[in-house]
Protein backbone atom coordinates (compact mmCIF):
# COMPACT_ATOMS: atom_id res chain seq x y z
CA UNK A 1 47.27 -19.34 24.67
CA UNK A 2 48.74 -19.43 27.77
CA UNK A 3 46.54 -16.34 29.29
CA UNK A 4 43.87 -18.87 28.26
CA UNK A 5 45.17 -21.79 30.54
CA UNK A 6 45.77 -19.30 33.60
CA UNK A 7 42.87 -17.04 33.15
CA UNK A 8 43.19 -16.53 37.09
CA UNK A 9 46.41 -15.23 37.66
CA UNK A 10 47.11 -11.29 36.64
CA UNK A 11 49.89 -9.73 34.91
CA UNK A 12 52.12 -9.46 37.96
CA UNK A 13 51.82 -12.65 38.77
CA UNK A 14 52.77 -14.04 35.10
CA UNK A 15 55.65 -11.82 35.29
CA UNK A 16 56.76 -13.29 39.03
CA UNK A 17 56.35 -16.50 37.62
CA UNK A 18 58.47 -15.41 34.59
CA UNK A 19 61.54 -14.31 37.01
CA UNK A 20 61.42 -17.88 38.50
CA UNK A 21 61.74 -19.51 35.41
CA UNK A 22 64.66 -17.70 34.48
CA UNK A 23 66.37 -18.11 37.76
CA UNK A 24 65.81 -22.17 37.57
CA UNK A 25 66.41 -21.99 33.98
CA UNK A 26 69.60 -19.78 35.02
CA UNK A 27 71.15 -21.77 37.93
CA UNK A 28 70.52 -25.03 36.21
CA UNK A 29 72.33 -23.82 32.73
CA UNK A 30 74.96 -22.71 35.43
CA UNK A 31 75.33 -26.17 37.51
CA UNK A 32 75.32 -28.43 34.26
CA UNK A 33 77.77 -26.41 32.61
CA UNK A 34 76.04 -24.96 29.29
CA UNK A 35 76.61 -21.62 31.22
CA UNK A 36 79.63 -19.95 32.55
CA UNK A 37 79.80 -17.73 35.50
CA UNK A 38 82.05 -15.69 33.75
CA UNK A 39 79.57 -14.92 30.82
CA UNK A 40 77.60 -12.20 30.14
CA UNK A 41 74.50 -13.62 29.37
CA UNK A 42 75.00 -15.09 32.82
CA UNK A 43 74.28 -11.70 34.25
CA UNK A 44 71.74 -10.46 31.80
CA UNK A 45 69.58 -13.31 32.62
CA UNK A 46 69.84 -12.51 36.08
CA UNK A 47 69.48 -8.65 36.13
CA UNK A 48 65.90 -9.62 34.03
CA UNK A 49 64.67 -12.83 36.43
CA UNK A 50 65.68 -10.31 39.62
CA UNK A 51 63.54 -7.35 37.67
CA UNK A 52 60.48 -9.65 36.83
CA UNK A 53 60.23 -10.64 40.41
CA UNK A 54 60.19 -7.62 41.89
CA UNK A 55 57.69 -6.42 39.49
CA UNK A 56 55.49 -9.15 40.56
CA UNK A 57 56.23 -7.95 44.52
CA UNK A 58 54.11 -5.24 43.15
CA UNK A 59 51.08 -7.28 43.74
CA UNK A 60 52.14 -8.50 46.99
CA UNK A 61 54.94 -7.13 48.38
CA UNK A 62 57.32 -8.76 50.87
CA UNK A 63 60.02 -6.44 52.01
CA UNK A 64 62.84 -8.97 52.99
CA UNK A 65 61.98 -10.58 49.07
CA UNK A 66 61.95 -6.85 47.48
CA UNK A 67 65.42 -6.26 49.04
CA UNK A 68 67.36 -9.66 47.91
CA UNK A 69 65.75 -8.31 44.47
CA UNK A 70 67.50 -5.21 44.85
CA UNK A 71 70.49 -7.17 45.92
CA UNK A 72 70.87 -8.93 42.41
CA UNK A 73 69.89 -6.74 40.50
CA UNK A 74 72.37 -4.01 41.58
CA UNK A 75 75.15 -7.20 41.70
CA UNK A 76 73.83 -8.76 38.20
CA UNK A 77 74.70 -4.91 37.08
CA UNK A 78 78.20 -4.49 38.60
CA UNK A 79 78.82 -8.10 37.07
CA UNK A 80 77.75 -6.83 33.63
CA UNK A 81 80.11 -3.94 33.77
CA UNK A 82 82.66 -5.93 35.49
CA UNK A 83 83.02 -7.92 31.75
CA UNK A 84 81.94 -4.98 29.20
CA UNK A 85 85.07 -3.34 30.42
CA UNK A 86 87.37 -6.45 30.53
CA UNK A 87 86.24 -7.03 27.09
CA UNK A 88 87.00 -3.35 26.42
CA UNK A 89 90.15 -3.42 27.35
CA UNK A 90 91.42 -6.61 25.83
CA UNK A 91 90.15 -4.67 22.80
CA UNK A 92 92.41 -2.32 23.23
CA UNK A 93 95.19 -4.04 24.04
C-alpha cells in the first residue's frame, strides 16, 4: 500500500525516511517522558534510525551526514552495552 502512494521514491529513500521517523518518534517518546534515557530500547531505536539513514546516504551520500551516522551508531552501541552489563551485574549480585 504504501509503495503504491510513493511509487516515486526507491528503496533507499523509504528506508532514509524510515530512520527519520524513528528519530522524531525517538526524541519525542524521550521529551514527553514515555521513554527513559536510561532504557534500552532507548538505544536500540537509535542504533536502527542511525543505520536506516545511512543506508539511505547510499543513494546520495553526504559525508558530514554519513559521519554523525557513524557517530550514533557507534554511541547507540556503547550505550547498549553500557546497560546489558549493568543489568548483568545486578544479576549477579
Amino acid at each position: 500500500m504504501t509503495f503504491l502512494l510513493l511509487p516515486s521514491l526507491a528503496i533507499y529513500e523509504v528506508v532514509d525516511i524510515l530512520g527519520f521517523a524513528l528519530y522524531v518518534t525517538n526524541y519525542s517518546l524521550l521529551t514527553t517522558r514515555c521513554l527513559s534515557s536510561d532504557c534500552l530500547a532507548y538505544f536500540t531505536i537509535n542504533l536502527v534510525a542511525a543505520s536506516c539513514v545511512l543506508m539511505g546516504l547510499m543513494a546520495s551520500f553526504n559525508l558530514a551526514a554519513a559521519m554523525l551516522q557513524v557517530f550514533w551508531v557507534a554511541m547507540s552501541i556503547v550505550g547498549i552495552l553500557v546497560r546489558l552489563r549493568g543489568r548483568r551485574s545486578r544479576q549477579t549480585v
